[in-house]
Each structure stands twice: as structure tokens, then as C-alpha cells.
N, C-alpha and C. Protein backbone atom coordinates (compact mmCIF):
# COMPACT_ATOMS: atom_id res chain seq x y z
N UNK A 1 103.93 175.41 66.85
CA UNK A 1 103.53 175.66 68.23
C UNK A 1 102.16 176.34 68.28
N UNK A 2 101.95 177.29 67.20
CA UNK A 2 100.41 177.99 67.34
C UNK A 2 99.76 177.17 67.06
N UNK A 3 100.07 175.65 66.20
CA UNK A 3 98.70 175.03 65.70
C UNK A 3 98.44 174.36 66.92
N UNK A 4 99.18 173.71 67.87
CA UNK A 4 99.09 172.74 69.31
C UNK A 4 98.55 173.86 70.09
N UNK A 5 98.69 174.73 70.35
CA UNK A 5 98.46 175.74 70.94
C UNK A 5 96.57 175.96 70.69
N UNK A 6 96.49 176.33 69.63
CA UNK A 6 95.00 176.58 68.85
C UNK A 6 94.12 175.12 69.12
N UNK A 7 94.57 173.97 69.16
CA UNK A 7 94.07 172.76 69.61
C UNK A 7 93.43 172.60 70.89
N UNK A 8 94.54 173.05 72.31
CA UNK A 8 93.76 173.36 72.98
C UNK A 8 92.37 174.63 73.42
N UNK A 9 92.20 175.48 73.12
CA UNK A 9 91.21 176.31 72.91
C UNK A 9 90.38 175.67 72.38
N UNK A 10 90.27 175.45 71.41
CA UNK A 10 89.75 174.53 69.95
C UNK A 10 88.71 173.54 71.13
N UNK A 11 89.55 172.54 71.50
CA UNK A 11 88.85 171.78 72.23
C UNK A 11 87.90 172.13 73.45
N UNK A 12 88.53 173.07 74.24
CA UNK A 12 87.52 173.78 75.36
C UNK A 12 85.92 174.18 74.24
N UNK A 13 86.36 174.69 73.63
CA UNK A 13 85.08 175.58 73.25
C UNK A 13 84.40 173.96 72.20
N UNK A 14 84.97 173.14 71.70
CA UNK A 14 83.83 172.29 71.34
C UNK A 14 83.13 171.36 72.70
N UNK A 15 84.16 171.51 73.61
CA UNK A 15 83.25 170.90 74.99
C UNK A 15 82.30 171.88 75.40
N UNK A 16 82.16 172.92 75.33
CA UNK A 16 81.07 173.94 75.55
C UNK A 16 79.94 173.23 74.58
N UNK A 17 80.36 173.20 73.48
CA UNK A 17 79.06 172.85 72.60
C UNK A 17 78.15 171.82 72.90
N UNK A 18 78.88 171.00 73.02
CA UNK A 18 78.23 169.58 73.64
C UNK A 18 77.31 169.80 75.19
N UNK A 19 78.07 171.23 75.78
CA UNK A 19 76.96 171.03 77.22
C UNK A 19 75.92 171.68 76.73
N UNK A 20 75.94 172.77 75.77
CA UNK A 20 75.27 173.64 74.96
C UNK A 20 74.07 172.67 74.52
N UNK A 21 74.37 171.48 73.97
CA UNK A 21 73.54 170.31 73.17
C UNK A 21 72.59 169.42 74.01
N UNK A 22 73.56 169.00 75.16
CA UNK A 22 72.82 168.60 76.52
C UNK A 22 71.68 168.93 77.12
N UNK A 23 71.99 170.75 76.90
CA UNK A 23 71.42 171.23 77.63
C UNK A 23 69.66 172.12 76.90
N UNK A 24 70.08 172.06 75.72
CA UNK A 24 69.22 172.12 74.92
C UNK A 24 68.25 171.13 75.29
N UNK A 25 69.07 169.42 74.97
CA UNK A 25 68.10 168.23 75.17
C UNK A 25 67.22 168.60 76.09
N UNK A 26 68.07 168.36 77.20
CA UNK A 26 67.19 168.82 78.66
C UNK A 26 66.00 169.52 78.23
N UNK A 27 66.04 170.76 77.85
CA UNK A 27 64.97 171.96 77.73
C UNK A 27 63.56 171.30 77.36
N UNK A 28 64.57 170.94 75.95
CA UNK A 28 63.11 170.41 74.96
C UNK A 28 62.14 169.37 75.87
N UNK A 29 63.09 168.27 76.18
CA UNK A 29 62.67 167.60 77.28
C UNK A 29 61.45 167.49 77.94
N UNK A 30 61.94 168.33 78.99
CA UNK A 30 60.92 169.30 80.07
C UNK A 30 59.85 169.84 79.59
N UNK A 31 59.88 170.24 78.40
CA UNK A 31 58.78 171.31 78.03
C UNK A 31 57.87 170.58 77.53
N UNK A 32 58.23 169.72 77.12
CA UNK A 32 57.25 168.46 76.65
C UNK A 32 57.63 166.99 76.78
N UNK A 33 57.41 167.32 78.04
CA UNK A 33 57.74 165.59 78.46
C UNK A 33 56.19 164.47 78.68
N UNK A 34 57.61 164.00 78.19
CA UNK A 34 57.04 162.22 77.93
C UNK A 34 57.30 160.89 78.69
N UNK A 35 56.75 160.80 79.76
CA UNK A 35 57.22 159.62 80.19
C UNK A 35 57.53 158.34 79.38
N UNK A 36 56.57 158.02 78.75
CA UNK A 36 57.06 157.25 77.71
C UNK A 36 58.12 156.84 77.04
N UNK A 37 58.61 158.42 76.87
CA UNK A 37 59.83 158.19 75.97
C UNK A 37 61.16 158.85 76.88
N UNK A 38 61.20 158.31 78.04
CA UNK A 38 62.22 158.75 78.57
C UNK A 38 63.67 157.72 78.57
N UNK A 39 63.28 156.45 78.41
CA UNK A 39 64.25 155.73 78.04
C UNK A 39 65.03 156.06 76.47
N UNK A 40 64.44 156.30 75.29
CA UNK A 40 64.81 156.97 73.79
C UNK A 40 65.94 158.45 74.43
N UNK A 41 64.97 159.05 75.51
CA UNK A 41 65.84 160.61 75.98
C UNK A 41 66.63 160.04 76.55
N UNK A 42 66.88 159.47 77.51
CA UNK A 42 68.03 159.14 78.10
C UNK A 42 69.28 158.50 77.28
N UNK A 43 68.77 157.49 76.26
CA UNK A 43 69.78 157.42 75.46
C UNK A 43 70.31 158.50 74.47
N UNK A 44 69.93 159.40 73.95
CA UNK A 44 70.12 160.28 73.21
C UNK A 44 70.72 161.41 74.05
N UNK A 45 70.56 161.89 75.53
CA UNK A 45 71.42 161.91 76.16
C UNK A 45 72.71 162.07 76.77
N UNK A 46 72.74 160.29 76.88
CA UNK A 46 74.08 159.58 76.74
C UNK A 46 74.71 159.81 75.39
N UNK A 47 74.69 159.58 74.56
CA UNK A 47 74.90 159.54 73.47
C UNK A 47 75.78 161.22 73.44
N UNK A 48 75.02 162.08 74.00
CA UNK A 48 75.94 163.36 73.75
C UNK A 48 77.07 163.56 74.42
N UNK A 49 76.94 162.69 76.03
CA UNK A 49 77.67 162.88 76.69
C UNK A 49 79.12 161.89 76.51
N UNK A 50 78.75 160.39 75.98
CA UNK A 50 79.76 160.12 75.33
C UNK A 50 80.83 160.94 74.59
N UNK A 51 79.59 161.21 73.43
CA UNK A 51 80.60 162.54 72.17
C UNK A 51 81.82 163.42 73.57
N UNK A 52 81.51 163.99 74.39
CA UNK A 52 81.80 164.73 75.26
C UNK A 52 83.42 164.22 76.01
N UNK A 53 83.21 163.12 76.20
CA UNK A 53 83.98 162.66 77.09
C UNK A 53 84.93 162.12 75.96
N UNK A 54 84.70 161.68 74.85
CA UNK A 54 86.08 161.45 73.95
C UNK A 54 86.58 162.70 73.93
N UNK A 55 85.76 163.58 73.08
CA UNK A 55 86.71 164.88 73.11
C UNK A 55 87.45 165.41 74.58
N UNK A 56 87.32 165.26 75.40
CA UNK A 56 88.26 165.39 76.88
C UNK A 56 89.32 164.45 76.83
N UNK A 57 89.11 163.55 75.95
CA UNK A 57 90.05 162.22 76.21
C UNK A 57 91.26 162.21 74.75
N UNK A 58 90.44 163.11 73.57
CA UNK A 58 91.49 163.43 72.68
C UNK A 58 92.72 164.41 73.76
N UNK A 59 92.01 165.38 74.34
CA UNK A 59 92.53 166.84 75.34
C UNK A 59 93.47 166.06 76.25
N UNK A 60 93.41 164.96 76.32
CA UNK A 60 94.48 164.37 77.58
C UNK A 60 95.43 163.77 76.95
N UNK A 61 95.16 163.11 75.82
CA UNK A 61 96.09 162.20 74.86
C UNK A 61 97.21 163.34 74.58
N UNK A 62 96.99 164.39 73.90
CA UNK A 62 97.83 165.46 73.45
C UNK A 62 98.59 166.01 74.69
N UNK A 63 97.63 166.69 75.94
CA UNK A 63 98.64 166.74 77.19
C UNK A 63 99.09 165.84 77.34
N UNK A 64 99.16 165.20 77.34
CA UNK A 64 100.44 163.94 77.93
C UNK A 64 101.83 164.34 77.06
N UNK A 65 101.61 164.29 75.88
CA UNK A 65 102.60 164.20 75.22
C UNK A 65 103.55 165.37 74.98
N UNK A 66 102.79 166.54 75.21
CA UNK A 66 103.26 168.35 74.76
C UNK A 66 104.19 168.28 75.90
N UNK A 67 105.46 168.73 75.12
CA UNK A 67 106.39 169.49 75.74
C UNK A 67 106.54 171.13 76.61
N UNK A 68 105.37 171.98 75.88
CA UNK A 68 105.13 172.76 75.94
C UNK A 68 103.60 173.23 76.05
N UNK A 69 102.46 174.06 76.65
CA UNK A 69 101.66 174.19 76.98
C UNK A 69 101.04 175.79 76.81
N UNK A 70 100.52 176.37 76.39
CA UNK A 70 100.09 177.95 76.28
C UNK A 70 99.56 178.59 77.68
N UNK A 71 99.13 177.79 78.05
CA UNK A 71 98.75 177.56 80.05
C UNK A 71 99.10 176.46 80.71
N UNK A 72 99.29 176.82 81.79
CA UNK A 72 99.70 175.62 82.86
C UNK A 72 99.12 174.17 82.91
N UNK A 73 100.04 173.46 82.58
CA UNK A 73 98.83 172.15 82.54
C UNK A 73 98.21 171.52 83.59
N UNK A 74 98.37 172.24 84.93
CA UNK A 74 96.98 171.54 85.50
C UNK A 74 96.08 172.62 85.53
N UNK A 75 95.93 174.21 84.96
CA UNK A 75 94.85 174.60 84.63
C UNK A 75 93.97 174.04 83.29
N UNK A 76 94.98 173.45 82.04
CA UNK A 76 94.36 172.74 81.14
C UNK A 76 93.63 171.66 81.50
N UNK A 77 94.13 170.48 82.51
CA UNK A 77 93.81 169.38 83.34
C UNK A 77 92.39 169.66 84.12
N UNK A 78 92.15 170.96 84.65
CA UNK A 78 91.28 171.07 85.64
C UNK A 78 90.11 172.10 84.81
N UNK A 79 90.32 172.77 83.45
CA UNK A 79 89.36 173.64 83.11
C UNK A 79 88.99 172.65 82.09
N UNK A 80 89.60 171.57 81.65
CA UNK A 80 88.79 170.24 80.71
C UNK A 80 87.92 169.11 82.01
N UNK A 81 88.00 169.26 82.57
CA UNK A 81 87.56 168.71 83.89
C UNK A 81 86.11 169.29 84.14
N UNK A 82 86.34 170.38 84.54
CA UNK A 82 85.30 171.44 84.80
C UNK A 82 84.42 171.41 83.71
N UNK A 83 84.96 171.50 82.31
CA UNK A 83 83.77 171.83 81.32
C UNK A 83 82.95 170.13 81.04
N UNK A 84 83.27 168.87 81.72
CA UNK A 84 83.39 167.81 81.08
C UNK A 84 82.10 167.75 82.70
N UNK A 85 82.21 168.48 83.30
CA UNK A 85 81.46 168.00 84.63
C UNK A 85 80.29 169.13 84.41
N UNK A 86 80.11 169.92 83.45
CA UNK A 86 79.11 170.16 83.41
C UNK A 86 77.78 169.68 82.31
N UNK A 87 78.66 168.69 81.40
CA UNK A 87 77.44 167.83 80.84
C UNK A 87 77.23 166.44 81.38
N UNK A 88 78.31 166.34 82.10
CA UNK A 88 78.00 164.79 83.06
C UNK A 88 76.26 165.61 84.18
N UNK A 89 76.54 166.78 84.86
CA UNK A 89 75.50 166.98 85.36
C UNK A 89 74.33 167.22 84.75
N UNK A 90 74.16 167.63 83.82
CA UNK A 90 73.13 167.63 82.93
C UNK A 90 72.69 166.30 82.45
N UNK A 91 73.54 165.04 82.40
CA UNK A 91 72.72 164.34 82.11
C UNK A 91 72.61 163.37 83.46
N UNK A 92 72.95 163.64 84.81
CA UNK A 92 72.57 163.32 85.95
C UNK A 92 70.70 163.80 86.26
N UNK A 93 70.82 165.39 85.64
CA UNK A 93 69.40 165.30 85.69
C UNK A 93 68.63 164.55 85.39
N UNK A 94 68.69 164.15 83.88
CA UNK A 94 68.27 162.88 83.45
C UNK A 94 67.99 161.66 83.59
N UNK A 95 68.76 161.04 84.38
CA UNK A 95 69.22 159.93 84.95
C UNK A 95 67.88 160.28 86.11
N UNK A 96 68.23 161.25 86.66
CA UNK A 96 67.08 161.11 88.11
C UNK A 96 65.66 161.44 87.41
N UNK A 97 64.93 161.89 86.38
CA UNK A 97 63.83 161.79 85.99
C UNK A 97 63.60 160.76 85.85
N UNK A 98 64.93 159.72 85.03
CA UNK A 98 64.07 158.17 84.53
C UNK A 98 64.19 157.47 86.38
N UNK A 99 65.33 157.51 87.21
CA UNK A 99 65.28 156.89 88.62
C UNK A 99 64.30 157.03 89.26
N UNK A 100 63.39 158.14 89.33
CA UNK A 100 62.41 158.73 90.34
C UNK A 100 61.52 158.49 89.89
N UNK A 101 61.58 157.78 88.26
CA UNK A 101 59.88 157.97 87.50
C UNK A 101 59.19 158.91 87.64
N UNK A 102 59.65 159.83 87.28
CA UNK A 102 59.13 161.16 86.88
C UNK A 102 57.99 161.06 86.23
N UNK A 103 56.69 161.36 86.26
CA UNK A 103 55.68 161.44 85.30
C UNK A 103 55.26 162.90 84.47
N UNK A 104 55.10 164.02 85.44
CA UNK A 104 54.59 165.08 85.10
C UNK A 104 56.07 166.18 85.61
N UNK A 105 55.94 167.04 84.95
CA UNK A 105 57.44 168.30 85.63
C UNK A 105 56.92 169.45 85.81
N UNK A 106 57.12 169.99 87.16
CA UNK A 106 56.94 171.12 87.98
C UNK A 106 57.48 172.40 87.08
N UNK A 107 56.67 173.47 86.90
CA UNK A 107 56.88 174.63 86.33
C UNK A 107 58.05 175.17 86.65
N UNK A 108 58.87 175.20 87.61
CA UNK A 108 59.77 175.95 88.34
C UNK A 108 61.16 175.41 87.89
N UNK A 109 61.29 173.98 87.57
CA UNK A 109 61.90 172.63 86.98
C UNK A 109 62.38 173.51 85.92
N UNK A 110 61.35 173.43 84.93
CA UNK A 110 61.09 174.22 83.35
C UNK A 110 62.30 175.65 83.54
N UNK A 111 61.81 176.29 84.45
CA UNK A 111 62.15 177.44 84.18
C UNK A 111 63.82 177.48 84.90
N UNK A 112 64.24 176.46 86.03
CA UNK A 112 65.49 175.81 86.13
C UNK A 112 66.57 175.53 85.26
N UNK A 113 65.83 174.71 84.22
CA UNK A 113 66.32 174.34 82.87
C UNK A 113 67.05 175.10 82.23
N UNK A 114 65.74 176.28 81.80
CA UNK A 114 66.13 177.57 81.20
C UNK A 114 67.33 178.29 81.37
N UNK A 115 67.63 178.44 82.57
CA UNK A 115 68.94 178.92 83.29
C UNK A 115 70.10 178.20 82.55
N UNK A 116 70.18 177.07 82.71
CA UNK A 116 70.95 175.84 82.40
C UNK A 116 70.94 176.10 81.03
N UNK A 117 70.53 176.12 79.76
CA UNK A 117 70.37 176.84 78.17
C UNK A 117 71.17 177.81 78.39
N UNK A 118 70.98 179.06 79.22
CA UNK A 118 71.35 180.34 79.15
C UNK A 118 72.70 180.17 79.55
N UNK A 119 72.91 179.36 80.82
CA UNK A 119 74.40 179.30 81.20
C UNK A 119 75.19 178.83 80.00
N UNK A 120 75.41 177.70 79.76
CA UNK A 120 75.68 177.05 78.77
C UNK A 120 76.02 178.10 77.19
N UNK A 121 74.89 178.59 77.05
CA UNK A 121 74.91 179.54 75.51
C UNK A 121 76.51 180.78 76.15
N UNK A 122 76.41 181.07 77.35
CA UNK A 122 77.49 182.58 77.90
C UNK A 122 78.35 181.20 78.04
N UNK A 123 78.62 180.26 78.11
CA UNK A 123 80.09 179.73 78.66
C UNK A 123 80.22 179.64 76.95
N UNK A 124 79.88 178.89 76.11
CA UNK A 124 80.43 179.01 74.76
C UNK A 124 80.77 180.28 74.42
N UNK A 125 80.23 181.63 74.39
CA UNK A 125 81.24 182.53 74.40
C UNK A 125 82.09 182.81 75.10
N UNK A 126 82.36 182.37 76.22
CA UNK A 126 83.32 182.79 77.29
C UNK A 126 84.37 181.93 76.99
N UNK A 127 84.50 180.61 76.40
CA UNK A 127 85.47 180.27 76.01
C UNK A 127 86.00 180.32 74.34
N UNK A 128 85.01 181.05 73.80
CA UNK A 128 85.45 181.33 72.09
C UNK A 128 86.38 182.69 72.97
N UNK A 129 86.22 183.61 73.41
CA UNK A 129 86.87 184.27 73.62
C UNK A 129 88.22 184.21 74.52
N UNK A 130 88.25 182.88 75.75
CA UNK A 130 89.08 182.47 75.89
C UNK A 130 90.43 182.63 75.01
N UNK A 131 90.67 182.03 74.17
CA UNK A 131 91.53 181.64 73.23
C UNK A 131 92.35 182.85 73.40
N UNK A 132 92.08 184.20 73.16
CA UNK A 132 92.66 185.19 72.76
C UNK A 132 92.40 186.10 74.26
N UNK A 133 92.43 185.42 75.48
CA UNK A 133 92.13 185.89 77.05
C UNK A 133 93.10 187.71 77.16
N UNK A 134 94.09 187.45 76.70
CA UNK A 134 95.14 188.12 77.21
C UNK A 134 94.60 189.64 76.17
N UNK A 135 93.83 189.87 75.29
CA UNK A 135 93.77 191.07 74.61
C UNK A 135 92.23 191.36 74.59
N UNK A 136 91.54 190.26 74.97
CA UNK A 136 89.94 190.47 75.13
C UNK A 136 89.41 191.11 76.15
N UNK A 137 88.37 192.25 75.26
CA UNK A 137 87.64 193.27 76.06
C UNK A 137 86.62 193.26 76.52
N UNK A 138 85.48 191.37 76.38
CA UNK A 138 84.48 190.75 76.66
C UNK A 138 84.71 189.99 77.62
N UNK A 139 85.80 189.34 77.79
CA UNK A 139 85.65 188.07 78.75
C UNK A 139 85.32 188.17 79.87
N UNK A 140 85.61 189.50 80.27
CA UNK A 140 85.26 190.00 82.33
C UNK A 140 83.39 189.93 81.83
N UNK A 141 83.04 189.89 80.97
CA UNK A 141 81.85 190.41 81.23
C UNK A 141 80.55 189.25 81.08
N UNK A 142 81.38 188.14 80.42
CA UNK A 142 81.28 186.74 80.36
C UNK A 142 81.14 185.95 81.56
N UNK A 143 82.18 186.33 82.19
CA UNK A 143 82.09 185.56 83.36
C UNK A 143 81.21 186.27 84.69
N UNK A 144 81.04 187.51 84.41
CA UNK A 144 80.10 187.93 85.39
C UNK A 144 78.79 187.55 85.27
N UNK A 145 78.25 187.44 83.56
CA UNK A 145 77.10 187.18 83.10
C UNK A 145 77.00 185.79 83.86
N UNK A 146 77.94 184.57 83.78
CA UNK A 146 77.54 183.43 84.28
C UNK A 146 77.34 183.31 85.54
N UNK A 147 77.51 184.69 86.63
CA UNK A 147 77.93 183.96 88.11
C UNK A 147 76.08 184.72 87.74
N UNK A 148 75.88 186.10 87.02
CA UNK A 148 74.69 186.67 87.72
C UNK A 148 73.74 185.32 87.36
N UNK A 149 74.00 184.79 86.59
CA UNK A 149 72.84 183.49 85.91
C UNK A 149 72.38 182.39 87.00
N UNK A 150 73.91 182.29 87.76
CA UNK A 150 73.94 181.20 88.92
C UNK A 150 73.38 181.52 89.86
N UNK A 151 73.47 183.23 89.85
CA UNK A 151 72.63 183.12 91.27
C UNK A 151 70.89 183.51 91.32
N UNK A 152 70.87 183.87 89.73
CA UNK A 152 69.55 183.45 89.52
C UNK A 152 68.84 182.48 89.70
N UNK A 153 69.81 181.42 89.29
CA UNK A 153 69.17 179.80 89.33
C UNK A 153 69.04 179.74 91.13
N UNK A 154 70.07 180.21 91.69
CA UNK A 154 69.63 179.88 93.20
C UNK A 154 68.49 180.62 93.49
N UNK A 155 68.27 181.73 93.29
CA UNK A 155 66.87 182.24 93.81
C UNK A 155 64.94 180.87 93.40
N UNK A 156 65.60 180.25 92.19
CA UNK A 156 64.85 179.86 91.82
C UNK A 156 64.37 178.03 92.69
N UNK A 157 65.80 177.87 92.42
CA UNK A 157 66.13 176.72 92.99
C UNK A 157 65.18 177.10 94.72
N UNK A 158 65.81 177.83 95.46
CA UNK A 158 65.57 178.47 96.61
C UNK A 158 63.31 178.10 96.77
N UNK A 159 62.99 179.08 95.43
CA UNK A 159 61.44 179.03 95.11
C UNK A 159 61.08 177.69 95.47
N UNK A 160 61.63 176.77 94.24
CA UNK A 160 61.03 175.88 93.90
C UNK A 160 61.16 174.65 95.23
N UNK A 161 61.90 174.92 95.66
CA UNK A 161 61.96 173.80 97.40
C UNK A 161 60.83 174.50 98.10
N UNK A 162 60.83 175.55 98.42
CA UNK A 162 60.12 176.31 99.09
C UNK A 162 58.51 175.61 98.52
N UNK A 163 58.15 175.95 97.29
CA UNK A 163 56.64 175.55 96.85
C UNK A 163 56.35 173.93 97.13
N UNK A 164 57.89 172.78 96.77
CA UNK A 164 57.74 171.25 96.98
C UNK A 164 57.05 171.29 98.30
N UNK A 165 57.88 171.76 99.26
CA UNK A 165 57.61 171.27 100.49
C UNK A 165 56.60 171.56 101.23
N UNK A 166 56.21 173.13 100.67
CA UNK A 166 54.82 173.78 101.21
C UNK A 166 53.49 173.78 100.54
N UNK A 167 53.17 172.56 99.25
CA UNK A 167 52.50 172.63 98.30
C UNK A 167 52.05 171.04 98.57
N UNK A 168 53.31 170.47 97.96
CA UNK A 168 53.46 169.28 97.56
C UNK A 168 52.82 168.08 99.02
N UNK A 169 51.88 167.41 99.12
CA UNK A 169 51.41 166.71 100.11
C UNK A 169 51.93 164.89 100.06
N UNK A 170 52.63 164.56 99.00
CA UNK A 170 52.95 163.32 99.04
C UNK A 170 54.55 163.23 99.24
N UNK A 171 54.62 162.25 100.67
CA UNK A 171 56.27 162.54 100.70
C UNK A 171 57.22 162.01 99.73
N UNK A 172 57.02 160.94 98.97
CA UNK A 172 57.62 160.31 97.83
C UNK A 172 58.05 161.37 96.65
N UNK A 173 56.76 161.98 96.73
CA UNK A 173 57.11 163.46 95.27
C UNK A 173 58.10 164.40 96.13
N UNK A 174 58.00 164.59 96.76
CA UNK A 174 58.77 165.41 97.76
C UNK A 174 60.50 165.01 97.78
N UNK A 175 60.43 163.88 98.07
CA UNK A 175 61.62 163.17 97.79
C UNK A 175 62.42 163.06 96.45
N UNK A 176 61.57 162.54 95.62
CA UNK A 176 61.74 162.70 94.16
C UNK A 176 62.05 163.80 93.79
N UNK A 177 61.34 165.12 93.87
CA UNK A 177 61.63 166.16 93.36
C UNK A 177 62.55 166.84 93.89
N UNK A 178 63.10 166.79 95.37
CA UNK A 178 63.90 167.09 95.86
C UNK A 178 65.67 167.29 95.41
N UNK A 179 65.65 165.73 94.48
CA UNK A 179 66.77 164.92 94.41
C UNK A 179 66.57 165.96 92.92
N UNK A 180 65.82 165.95 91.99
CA UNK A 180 66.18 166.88 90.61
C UNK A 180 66.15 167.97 90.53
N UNK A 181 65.74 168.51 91.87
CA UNK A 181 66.14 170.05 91.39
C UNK A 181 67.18 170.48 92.63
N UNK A 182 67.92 169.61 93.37
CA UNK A 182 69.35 169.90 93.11
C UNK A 182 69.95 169.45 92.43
N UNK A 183 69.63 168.37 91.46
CA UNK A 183 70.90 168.31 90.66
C UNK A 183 70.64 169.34 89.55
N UNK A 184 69.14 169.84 89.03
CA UNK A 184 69.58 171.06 88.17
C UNK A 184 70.00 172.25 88.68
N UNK A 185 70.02 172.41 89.61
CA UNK A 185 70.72 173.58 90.37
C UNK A 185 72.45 173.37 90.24
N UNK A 186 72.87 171.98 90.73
CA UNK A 186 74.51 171.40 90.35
C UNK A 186 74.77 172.04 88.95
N UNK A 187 73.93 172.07 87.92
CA UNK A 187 74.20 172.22 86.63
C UNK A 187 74.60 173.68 86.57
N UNK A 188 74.09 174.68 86.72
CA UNK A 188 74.35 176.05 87.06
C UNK A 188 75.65 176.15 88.01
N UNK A 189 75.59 175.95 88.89
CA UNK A 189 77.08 175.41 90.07
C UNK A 189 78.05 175.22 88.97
N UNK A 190 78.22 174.07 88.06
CA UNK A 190 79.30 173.64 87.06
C UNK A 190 79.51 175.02 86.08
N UNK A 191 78.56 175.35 85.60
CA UNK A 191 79.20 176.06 85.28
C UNK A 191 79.51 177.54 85.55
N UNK A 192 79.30 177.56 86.78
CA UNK A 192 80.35 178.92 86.93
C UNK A 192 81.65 178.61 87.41
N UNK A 193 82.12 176.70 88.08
CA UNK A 193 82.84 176.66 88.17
C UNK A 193 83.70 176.76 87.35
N UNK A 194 83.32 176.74 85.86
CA UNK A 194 84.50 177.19 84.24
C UNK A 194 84.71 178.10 84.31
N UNK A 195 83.64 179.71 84.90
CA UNK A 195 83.80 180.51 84.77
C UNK A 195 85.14 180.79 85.76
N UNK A 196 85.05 180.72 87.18
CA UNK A 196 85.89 180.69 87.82
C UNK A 196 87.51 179.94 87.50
N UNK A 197 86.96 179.14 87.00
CA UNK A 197 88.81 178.50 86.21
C UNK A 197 89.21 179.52 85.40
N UNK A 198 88.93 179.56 84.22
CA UNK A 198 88.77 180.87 83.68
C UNK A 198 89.33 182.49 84.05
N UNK A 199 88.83 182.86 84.82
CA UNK A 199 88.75 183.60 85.80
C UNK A 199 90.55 183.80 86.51
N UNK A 200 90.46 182.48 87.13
CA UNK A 200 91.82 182.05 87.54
C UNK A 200 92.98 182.36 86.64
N UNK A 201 92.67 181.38 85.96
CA UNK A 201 93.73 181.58 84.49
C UNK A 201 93.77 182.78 84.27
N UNK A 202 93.46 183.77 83.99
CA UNK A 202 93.66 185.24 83.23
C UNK A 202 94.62 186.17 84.00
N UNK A 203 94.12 185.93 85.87
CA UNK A 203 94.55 186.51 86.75
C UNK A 203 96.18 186.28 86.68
N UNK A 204 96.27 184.80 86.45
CA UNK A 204 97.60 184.28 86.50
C UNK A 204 98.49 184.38 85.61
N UNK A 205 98.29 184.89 84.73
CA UNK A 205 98.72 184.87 83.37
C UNK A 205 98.51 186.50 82.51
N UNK A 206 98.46 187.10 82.98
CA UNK A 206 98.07 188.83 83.01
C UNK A 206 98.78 189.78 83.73
């Protein structure tokens, strides 16, 4: 029972890694982007987010079958959900750089990103520590770290519309840029929604 048990944890925290990897991509990305090579990024990408979505799909094969569960299985159902929707958004960003033909990326973008790295790096600890929720003296502090991160990203997010619309003189870029920096803002959103599952779970179970 501890080894089925240890499986699920196991799996949350390697889906962290993968948004962790995503989200890295992203960074590098941005910081030196290439139009050129945005079709190579986009596949490479995909490619992580695949990896991503089997491992959610090993996580469902096994729920189906367990008799028994260490948490409720639609918090297992909905916090593999949650962590699986925050590298699908990360590579939605993506998707709208190559849709919009992105050529050049706005400083504010960059520093968007950043957030998105940082979130990502506190949810992998927040779910290594998961595992052992019920005796851990970090996890409250995990999940606060991710909401203060989120609402960093909104201040920024907040900036960076503010400069598009009052800067920016072509309505097409306007449009374009509009559409990617809410979805990197979504990315921050996802994950505090883990945090909040998370969150949930402990309350319920404590």
C-alpha cells in the first residue's frame, strides 16, 4: 500500500518537472528569440508537453484500478488536472508567438516569463513536500510563496497592457500582443490553481 501510495506523489512532483522544463523553454526562448526558429521551439515544446500528458495518463491508468487511495480521488483527478494545465498553458504561449508571428518580444513579456520559471521552481517544492503534507513545516509557506508570485505577475501583466496600449501605435501588434500576455499571465493563474488544490487537500485531511 505505501509503494501505490508513494506512486501517486511520485507522479505529481514529476508533472511539476516537466512544467519546470516548459517553462525554462519558454525563458530561454524569449531572451533570445528567433523567429526563425520558432517552428524547431515549438516542436521541442510539444515534445515536453507530450512527455507531460503520458505521465497524467500513467496517473489515471492506476486510479482507475486502486481500490484504495491516500487522498480522495477526485482531489487526485483534479490536482493531476491542475498540474497537467499548467504546461498545456505554457505551451499555449507558444503556440500564440508562432500564430501571431511574433518577430521581436516586449521587455515586460521577458520579465512575465520570469515569474512563470519562479512559479514553477516553488510548485516543485510544494509538491516534493506534498507527499509528507500531514507533518510538513514548509508547505504553508510554499503555497503562499506561489499566490505572492501570482500576484506579482498581475501587477506586471497589469504594466505591460498598460505600456501595449499607450505606447504601441499599430493595432495588429496590439492585438497580437494582447492575446500573449494573457496567456502568460494564464500560466501564473495555473499555477496557483495547484497551489490552491493543495491547499484544499491539507485542510481536508488535517
Amino acid at each position: 500500500m505505501k509503494k501505490q501510495d508513494s506512486f501517486y506523489f511520485d507522479n505529481f512532483v514529476e508533472c511539476t518537472h516537466y512544467s519546470l522544463k516548459a517553462s525554462q523553454l519558454l525563458m530561454r526562448i524569449m531572451e533570445n528569440y528567433d523567429p526563425s526558429s520558432i517552428n524547431k521551439d515549438l516542436d521541442e515544446m510539444h515534445g515536453i508537453e507530450h512527455e507531460a500528458d503520458t505521465k497524467k495518463h500513467e496517473m489515471l491508468a492506476v486510479l482507475m484500478k486502486a481500490f484504495m487511495t491516500p487522498i480522495e480521488r477526485e482531489d487526485i483527478l483534479l490536482l493531476s488536472n491542475c498540474l497537467d494545465e499548467v504546461t498545456d498553458k505554457i505551451e499555449d504561449v507558444m503556440i500564440r508567438l508562432y500564430i501571431n508571428n511574433i518577430t521581436s518580444i516586449r521587455p515586460l513579456a521577458v520579465d512575465l516569463a520570469r515569474v512563470v520559471v519562479e512559479c514553477c521552481k516553488e510548485m516543485v517544492v510544494l509538491l516534493e513536500e506534498f507527499r509528507s503534507f500531514k507533518k510538513s513545516k514548509t508547505i504553508h509557506s510554499s503555497i503562499v510563496k506561489i499566490n505572492t508570485l501570482e500576484e506579482d505577475a498581475d501587477k506586471l501583466f497589469i504594466q505591460a497592457m498598460k505600456d501595449l496600449h499607450s505606447q504601441e501605435k499599430d493595432p495588429i501588434e496590439v492585438i497580437k500582443w494582447r492575446e500573449v500576455l494573457i496567456y502568460l499571465e494564464k500560466c501564473t493563474d495555473a499555477t496557483e490553481h495547484v497551489a490552491d488544490v493543495v491547499e484544499r487537500v491539507i485542510m481536508t485531511n488535517t
